[in-house]
PDB file of N, CA and C in Angstrom:
ATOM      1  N   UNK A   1      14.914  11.052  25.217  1.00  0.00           N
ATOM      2  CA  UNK A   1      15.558  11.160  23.920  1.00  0.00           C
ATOM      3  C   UNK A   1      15.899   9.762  23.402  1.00  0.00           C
ATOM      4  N   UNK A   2      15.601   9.358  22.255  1.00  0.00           N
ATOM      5  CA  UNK A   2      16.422   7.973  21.112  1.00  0.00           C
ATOM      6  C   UNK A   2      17.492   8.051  21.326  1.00  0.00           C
ATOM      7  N   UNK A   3      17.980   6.959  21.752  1.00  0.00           N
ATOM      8  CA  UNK A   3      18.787   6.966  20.791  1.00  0.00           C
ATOM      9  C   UNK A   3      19.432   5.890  20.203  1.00  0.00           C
ATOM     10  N   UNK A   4      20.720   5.305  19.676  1.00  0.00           N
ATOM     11  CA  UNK A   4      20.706   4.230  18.309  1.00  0.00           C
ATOM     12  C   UNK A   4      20.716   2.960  18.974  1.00  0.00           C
ATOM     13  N   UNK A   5      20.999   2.875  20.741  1.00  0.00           N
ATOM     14  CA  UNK A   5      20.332   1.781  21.036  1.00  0.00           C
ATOM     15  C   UNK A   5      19.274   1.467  21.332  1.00  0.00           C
ATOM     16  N   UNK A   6      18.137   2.847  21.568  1.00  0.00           N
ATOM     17  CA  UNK A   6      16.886   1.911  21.777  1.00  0.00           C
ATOM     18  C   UNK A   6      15.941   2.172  20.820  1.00  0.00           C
ATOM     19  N   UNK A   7      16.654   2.547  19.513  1.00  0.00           N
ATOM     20  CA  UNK A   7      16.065   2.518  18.336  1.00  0.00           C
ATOM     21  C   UNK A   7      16.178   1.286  17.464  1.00  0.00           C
ATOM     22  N   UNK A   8      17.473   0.107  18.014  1.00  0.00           N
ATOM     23  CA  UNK A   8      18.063  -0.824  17.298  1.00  0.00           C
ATOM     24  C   UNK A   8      17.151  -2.374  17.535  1.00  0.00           C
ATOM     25  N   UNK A   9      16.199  -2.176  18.340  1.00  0.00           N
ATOM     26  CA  UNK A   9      15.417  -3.523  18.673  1.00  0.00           C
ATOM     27  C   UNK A   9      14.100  -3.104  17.757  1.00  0.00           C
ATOM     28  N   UNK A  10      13.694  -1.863  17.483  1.00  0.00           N
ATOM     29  CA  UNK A  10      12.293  -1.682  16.102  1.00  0.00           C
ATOM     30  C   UNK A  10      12.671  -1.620  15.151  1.00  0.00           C
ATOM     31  N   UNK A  11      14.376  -1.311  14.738  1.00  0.00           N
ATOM     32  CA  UNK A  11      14.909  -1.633  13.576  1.00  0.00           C
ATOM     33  C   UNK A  11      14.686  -3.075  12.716  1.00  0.00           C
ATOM     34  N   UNK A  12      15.131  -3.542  13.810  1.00  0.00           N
ATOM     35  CA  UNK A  12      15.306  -5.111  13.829  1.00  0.00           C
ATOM     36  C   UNK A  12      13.337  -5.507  13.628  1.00  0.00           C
ATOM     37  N   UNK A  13      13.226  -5.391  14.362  1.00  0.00           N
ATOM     38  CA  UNK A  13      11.336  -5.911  14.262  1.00  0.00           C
ATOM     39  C   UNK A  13      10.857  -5.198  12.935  1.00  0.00           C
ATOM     40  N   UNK A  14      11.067  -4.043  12.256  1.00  0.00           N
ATOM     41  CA  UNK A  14      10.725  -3.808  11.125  1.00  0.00           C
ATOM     42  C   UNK A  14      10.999  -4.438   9.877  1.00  0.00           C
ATOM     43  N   UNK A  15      12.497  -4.446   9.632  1.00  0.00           N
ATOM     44  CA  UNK A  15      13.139  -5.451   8.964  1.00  0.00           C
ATOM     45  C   UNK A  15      12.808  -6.780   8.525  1.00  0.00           C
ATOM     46  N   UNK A  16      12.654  -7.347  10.201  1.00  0.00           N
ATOM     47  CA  UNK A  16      11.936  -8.731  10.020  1.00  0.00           C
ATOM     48  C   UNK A  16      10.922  -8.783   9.563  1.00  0.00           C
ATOM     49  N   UNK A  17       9.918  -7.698  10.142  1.00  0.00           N
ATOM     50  CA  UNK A  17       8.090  -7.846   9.620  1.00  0.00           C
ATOM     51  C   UNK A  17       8.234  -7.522   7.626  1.00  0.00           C
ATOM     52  N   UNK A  18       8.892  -6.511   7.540  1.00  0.00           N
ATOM     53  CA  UNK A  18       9.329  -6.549   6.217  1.00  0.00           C
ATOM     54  C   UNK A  18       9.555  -7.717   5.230  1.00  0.00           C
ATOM     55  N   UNK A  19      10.633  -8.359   5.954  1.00  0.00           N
ATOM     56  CA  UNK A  19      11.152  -9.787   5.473  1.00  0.00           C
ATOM     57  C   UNK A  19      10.033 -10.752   5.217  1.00  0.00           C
ATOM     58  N   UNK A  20       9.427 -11.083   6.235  1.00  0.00           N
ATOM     59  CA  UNK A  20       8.075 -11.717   6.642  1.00  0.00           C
ATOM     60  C   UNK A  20       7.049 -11.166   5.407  1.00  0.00           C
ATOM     61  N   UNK A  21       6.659  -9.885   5.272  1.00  0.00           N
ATOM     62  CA  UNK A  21       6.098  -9.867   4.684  1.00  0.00           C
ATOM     63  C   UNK A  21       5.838 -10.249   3.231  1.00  0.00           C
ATOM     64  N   UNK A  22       7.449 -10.261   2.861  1.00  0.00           N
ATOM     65  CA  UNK A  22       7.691 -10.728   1.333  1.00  0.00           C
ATOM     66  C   UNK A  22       7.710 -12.388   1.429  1.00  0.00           C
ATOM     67  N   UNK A  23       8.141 -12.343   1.963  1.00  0.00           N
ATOM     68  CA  UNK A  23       8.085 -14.247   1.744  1.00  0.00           C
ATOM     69  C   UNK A  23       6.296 -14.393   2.062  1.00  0.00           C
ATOM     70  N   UNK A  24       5.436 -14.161   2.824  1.00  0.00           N
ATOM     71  CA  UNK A  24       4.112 -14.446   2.799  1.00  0.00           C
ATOM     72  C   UNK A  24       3.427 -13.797   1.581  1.00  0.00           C
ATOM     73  N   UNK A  25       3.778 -12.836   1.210  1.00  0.00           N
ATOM     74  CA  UNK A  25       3.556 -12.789  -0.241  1.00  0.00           C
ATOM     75  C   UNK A  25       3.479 -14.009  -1.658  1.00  0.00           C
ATOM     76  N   UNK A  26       5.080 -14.324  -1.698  1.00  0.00           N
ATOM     77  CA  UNK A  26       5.261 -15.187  -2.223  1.00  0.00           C
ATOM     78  C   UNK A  26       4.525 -16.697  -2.266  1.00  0.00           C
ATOM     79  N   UNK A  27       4.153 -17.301  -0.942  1.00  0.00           N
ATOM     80  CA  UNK A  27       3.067 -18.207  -0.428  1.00  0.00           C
ATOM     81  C   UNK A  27       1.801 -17.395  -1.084  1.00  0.00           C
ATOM     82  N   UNK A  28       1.092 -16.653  -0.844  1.00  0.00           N
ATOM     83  CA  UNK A  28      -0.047 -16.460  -1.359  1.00  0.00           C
ATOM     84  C   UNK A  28       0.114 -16.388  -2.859  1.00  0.00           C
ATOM     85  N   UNK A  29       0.527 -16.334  -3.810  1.00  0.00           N
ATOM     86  CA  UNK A  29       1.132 -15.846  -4.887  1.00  0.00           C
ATOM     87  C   UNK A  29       1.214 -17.373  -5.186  1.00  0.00           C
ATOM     88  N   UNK A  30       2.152 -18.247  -4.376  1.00  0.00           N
ATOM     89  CA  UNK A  30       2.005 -20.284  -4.567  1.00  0.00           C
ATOM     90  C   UNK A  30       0.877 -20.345  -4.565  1.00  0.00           C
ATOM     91  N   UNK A  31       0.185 -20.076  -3.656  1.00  0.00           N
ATOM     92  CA  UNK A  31      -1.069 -20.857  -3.304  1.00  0.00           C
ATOM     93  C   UNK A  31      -2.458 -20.729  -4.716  1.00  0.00           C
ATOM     94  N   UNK A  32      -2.178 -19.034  -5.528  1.00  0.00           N
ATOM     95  CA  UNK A  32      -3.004 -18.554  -6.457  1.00  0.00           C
ATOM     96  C   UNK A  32      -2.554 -19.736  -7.605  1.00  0.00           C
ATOM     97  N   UNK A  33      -1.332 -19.872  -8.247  1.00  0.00           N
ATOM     98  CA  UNK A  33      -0.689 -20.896  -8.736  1.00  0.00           C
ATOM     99  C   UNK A  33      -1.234 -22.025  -8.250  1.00  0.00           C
ATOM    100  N   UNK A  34      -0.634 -22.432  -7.603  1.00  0.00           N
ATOM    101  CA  UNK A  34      -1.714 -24.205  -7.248  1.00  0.00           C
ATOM    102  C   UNK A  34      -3.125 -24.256  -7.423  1.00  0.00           C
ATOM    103  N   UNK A  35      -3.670 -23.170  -7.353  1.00  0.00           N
ATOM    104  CA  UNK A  35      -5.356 -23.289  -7.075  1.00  0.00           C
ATOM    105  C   UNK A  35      -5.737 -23.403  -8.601  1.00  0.00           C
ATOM    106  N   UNK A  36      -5.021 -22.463  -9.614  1.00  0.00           N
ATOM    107  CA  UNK A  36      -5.268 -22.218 -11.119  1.00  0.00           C
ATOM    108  C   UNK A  36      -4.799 -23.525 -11.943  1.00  0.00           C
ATOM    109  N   UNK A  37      -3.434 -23.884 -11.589  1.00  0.00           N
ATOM    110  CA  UNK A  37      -3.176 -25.180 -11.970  1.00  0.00           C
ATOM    111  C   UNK A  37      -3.754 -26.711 -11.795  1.00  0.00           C
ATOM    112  N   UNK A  38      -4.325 -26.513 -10.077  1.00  0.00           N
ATOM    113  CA  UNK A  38      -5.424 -27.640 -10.407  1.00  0.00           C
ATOM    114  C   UNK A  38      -6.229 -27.793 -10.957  1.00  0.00           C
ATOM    115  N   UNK A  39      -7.086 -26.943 -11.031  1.00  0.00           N
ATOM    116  CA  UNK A  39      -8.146 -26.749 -12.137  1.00  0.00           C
ATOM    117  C   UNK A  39      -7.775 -26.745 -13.227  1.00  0.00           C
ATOM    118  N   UNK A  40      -7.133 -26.137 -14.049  1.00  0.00           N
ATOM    119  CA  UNK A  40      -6.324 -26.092 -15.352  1.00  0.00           C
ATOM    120  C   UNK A  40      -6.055 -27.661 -15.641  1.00  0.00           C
ATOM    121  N   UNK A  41      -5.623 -28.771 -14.888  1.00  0.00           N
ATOM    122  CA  UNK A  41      -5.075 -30.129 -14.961  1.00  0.00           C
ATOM    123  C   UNK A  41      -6.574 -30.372 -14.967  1.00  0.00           C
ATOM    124  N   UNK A  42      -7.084 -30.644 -13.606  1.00  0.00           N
ATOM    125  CA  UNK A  42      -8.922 -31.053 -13.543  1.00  0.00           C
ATOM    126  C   UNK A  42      -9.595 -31.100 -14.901  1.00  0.00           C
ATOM    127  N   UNK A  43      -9.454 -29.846 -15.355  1.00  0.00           N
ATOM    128  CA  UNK A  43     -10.419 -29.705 -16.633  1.00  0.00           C
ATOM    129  C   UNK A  43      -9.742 -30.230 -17.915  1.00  0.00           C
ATOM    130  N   UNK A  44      -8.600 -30.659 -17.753  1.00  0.00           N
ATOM    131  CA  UNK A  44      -8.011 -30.869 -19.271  1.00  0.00           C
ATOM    132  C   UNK A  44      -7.995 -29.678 -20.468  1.00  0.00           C
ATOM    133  N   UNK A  45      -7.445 -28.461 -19.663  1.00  0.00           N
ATOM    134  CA  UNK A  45      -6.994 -27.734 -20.121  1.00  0.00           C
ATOM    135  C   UNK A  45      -5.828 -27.190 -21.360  1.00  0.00           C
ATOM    136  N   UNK A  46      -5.861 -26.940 -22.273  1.00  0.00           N
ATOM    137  CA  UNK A  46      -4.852 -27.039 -23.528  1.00  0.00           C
ATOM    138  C   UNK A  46      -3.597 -26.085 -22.926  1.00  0.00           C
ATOM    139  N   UNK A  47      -2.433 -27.156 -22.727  1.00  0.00           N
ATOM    140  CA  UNK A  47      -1.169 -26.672 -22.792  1.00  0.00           C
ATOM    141  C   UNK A  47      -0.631 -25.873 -23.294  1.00  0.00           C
ATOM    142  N   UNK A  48      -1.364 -26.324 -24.691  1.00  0.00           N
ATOM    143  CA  UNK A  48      -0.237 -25.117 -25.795  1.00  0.00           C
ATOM    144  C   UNK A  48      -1.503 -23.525 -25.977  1.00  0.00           C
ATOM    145  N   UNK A  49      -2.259 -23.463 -25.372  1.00  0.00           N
ATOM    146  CA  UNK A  49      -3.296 -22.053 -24.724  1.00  0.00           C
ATOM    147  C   UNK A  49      -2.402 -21.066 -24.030  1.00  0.00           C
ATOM    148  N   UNK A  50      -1.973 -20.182 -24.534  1.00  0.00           N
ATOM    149  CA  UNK A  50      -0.992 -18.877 -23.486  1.00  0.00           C
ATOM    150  C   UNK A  50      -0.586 -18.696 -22.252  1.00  0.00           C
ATOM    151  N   UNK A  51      -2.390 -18.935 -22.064  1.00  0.00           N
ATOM    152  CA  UNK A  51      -2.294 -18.906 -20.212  1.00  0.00           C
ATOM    153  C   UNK A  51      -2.406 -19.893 -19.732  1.00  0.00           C
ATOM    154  N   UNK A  52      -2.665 -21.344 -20.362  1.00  0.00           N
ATOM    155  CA  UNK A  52      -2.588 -22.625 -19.485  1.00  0.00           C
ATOM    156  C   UNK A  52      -0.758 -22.857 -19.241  1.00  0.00           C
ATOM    157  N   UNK A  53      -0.418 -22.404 -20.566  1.00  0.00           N
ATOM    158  CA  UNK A  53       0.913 -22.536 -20.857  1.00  0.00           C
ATOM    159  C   UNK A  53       1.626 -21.527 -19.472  1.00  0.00           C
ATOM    160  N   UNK A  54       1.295 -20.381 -19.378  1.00  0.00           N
ATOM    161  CA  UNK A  54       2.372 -19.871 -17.805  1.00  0.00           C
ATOM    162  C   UNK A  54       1.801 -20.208 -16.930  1.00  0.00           C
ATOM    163  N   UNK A  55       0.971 -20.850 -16.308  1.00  0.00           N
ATOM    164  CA  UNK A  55       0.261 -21.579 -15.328  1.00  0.00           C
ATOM    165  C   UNK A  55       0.975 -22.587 -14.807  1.00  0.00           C
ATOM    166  N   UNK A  56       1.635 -23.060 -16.030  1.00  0.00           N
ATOM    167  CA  UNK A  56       1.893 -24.824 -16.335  1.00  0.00           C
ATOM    168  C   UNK A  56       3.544 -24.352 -16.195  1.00  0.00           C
ATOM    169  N   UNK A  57       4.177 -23.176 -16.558  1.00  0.00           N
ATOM    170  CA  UNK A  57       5.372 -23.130 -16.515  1.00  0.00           C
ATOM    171  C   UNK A  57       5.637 -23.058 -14.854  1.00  0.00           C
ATOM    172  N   UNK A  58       4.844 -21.979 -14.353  1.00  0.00           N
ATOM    173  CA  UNK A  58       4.581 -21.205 -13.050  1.00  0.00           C
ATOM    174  C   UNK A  58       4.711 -22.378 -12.013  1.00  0.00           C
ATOM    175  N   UNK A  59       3.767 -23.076 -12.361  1.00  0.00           N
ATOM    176  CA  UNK A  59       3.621 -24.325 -11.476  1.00  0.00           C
ATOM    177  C   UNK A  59       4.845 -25.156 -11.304  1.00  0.00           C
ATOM    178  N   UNK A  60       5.380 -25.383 -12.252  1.00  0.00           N
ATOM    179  CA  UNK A  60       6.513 -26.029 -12.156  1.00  0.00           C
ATOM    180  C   UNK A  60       7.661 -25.650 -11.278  1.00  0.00           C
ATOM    181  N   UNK A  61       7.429 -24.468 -11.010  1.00  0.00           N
ATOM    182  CA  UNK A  61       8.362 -23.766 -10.162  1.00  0.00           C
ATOM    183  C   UNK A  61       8.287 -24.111  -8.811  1.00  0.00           C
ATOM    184  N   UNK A  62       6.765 -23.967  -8.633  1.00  0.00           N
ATOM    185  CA  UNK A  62       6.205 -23.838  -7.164  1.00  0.00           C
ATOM    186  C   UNK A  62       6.005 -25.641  -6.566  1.00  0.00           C
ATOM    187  N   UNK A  63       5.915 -25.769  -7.478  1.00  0.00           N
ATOM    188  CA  UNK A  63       5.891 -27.658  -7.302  1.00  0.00           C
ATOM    189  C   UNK A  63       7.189 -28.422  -7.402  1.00  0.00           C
ATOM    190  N   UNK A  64       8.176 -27.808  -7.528  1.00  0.00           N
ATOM    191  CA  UNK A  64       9.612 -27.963  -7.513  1.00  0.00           C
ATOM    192  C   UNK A  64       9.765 -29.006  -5.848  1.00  0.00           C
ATOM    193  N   UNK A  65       9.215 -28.687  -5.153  1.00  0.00           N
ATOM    194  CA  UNK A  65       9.573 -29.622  -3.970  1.00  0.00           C
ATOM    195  C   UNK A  65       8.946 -30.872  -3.867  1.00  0.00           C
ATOM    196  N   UNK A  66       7.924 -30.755  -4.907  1.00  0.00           N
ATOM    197  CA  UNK A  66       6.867 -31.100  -4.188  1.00  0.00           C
ATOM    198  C   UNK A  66       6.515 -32.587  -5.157  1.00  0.00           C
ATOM    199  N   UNK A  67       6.849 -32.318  -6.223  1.00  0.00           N
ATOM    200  CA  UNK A  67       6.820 -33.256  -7.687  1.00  0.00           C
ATOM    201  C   UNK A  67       7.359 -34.737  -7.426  1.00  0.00           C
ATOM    202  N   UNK A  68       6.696 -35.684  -7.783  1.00  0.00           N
ATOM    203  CA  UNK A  68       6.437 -37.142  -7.350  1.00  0.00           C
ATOM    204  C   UNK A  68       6.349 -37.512  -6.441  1.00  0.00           C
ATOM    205  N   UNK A  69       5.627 -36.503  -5.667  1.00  0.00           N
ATOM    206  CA  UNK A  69       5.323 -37.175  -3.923  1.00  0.00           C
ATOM    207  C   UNK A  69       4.229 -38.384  -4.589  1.00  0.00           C
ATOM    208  N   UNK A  70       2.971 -38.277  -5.147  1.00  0.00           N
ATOM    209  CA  UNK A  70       1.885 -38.801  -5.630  1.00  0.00           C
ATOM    210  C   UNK A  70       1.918 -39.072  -6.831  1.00  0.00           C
ATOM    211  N   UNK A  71       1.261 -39.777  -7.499  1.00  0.00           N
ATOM    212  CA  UNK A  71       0.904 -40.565  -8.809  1.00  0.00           C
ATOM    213  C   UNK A  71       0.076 -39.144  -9.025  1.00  0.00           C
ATOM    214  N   UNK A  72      -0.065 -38.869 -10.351  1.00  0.00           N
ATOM    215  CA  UNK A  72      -1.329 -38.297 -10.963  1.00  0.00           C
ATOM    216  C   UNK A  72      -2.521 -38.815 -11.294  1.00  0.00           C
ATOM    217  N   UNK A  73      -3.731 -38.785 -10.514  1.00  0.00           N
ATOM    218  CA  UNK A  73      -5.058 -39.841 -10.947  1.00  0.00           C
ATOM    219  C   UNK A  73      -5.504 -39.667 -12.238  1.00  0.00           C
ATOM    220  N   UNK A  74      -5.515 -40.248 -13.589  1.00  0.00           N
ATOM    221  CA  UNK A  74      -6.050 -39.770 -15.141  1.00  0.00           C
ATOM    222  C   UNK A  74      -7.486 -39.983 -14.374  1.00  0.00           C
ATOM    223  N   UNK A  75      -8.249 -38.846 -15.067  1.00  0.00           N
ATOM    224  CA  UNK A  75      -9.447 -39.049 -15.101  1.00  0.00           C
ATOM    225  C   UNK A  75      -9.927 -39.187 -16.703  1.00  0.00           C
ATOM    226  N   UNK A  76     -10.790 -38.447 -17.213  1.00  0.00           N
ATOM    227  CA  UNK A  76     -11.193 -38.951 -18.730  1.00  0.00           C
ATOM    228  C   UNK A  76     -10.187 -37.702 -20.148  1.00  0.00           C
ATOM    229  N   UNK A  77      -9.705 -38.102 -20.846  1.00  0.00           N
ATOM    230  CA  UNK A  77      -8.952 -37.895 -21.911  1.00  0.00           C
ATOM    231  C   UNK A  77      -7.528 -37.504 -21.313  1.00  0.00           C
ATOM    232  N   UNK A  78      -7.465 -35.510 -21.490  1.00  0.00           N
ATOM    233  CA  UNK A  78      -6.171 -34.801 -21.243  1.00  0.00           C
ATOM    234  C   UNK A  78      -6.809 -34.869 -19.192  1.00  0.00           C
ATOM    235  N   UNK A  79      -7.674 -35.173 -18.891  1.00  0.00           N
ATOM    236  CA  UNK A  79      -7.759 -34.561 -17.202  1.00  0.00           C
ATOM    237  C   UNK A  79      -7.207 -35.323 -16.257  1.00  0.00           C
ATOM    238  N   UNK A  80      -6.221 -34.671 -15.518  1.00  0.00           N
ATOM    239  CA  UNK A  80      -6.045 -35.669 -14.309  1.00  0.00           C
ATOM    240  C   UNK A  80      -5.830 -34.716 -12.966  1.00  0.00           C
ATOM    241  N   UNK A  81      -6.138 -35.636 -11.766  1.00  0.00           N
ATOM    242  CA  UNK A  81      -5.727 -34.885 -10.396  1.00  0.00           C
ATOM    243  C   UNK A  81      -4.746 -35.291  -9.683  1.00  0.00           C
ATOM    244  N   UNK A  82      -4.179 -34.119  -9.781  1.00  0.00           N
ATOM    245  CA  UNK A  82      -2.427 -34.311  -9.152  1.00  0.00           C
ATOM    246  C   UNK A  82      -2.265 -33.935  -7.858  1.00  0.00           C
ATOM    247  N   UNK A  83      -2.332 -35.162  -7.310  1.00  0.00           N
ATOM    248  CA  UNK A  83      -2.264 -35.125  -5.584  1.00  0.00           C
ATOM    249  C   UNK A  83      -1.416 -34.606  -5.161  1.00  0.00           C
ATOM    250  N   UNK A  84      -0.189 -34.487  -5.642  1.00  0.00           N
ATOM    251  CA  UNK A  84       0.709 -33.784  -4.983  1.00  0.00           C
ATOM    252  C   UNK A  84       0.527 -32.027  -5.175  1.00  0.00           C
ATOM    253  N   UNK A  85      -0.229 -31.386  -6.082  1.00  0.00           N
ATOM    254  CA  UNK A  85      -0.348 -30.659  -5.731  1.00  0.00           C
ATOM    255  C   UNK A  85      -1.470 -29.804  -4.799  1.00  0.00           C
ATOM    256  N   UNK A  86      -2.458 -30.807  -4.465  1.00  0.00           N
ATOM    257  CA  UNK A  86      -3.275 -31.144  -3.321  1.00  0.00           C
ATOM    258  C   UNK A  86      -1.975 -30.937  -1.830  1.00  0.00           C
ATOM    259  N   UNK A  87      -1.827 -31.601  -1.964  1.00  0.00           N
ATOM    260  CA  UNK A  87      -0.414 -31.367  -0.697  1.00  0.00           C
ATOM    261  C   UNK A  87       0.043 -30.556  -0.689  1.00  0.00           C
ATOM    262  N   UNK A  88       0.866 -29.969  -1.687  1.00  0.00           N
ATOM    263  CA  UNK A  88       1.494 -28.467  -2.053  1.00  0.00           C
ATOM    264  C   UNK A  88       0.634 -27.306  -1.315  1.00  0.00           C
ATOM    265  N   UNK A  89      -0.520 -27.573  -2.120  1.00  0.00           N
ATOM    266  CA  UNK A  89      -1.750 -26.466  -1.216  1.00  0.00           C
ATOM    267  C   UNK A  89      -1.761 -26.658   0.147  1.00  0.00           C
ATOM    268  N   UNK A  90      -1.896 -27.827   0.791  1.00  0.00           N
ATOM    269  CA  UNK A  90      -1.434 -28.000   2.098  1.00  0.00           C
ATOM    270  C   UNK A  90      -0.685 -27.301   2.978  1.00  0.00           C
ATOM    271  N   UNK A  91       0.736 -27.829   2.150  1.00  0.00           N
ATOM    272  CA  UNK A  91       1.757 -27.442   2.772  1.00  0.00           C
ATOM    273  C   UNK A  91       2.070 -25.661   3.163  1.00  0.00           C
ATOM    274  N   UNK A  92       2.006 -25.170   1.704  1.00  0.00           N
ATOM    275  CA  UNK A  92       1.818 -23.473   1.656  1.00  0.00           C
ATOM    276  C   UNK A  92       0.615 -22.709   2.277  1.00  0.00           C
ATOM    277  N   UNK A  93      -0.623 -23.808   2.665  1.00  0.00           N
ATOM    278  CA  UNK A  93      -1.636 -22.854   3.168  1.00  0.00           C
ATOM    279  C   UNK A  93      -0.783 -22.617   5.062  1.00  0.00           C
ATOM    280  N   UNK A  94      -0.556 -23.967   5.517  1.00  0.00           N
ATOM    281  CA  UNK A  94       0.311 -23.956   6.671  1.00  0.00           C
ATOM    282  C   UNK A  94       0.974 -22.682   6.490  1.00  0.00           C
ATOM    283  N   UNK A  95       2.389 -22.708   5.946  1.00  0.00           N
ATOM    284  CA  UNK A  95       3.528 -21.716   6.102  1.00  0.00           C
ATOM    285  C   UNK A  95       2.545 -20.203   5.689  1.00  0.00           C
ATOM    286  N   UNK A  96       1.331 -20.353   5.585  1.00  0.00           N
ATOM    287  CA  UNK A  96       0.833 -19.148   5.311  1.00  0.00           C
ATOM    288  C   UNK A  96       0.435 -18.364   6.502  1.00  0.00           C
ATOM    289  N   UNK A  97      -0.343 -19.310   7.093  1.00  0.00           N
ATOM    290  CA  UNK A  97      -0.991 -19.319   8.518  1.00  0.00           C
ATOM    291  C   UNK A  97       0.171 -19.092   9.299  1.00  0.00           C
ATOM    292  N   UNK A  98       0.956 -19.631   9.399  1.00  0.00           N
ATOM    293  CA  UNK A  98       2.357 -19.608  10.186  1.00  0.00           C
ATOM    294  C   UNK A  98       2.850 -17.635   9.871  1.00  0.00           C
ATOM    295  N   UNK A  99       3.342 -17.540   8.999  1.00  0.00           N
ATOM    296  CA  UNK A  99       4.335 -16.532   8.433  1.00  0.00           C
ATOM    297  C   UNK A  99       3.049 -15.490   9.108  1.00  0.00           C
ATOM    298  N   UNK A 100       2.010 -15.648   8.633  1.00  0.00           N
ATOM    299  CA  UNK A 100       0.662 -14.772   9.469  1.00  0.00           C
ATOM    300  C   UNK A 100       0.663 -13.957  10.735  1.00  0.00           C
ATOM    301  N   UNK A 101       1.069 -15.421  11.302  1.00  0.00           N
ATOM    302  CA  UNK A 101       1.059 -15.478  12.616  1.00  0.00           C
ATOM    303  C   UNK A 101       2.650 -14.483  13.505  1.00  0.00           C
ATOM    304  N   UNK A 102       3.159 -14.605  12.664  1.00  0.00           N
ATOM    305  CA  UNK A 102       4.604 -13.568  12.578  1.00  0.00           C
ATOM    306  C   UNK A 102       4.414 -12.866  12.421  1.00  0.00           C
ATOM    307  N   UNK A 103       3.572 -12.391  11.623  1.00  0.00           N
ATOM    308  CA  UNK A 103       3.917 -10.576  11.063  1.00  0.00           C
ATOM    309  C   UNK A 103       2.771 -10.116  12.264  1.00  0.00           C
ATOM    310  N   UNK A 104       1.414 -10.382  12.892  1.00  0.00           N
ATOM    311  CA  UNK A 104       1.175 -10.070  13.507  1.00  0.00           C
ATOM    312  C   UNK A 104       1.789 -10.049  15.382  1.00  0.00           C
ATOM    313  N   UNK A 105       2.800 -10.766  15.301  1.00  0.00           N
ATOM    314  CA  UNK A 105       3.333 -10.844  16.483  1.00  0.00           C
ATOM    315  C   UNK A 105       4.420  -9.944  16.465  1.00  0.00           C
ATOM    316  N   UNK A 106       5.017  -9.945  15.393  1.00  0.00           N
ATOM    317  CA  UNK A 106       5.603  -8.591  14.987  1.00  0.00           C
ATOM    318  C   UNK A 106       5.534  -7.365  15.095  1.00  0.00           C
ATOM    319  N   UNK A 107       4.099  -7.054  14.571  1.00  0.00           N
ATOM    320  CA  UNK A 107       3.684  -5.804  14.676  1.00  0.00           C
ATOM    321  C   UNK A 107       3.221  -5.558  16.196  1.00  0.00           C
ATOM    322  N   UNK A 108       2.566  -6.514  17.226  1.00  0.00           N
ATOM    323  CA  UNK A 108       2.300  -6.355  18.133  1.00  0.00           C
ATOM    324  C   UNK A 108       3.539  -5.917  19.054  1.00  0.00           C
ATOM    325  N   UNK A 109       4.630  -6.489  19.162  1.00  0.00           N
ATOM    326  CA  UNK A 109       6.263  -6.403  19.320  1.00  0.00           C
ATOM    327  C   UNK A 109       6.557  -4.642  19.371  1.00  0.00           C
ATOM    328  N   UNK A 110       6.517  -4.489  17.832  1.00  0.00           N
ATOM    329  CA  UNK A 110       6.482  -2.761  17.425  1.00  0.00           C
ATOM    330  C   UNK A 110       5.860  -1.776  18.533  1.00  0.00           C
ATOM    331  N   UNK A 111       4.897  -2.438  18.584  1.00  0.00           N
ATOM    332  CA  UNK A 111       3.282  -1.154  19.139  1.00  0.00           C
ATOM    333  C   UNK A 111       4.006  -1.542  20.301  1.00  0.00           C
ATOM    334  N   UNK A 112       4.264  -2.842  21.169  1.00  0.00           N
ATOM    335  CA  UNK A 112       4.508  -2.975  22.307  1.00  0.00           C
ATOM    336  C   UNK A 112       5.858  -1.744  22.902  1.00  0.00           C
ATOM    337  N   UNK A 113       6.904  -1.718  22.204  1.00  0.00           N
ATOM    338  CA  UNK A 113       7.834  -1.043  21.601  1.00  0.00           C
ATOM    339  C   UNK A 113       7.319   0.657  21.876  1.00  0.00           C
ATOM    340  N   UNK A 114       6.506   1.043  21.502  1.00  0.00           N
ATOM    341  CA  UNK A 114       6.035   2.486  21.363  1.00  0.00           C
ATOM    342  C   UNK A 114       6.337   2.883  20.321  1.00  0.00           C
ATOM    343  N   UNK A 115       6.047   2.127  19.246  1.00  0.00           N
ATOM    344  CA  UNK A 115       6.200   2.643  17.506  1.00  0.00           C
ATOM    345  C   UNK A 115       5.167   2.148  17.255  1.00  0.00           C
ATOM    346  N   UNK A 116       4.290   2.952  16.302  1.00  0.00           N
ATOM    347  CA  UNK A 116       3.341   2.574  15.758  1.00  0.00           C
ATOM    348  C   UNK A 116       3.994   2.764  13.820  1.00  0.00           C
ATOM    349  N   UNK A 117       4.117   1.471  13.554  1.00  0.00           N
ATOM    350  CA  UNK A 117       3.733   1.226  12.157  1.00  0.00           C
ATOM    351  C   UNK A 117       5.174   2.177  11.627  1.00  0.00           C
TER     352      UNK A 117
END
């Protein structure tokens, strides 16, 4: 028979994988952002365009840590490549791989546990 103590350690591992799961969300979700915004910068993309424009807001968010690590390289007119968000991608592909690496150790935890899912 369960009961609320040896139900309280898959509580806990659900929760977390839960937790886990939203924040690796959020990283993939950065990472779609950085990928659209480099290119968007690369190409000399028009700011005042709808969607360059929440790209450009979006980014700002996600580049919040990350903003004047690097110079921006101008390339020809509006285009330039912004190294730091080269890094950014870096950094979030890591914590992606990482947070990954949690939720499957997690779930393995669970099953180990005798809960499936």
């Amino acid at each position: 028979m369960e009961t609320a103590t040896t139900m309280a350690p898959v509580a806990v591992a659900r929760v977390a994988r839960a937790l886990t799961y939203l924040v690796y969300t959020f990283v993939v979700v950065a990472m779609v952002l950085l990928l659209l915004g480099f290119f968007l910068l690369s190409f000399g993309a028009n700011p005042d365009a709808p969607f360059a424009e929440w790209v450009y807001r979006s980014l700002t968010r996600v580049m919040a840590p990350f903003r004047g690590l690097f110079e921006p390289v101008p390339l020809d007119g509006r285009s330039v490549v912004d190294v730091s968000i080269l890094f950014a991608m870096i950094v979030y592909g890591l914590a992606a791989l990482v947070l990954r690496a949690l939720i499957g150790w997690l779930t393995d935890r669970i099953a180990e546990m005798g809960y499936a899912r």
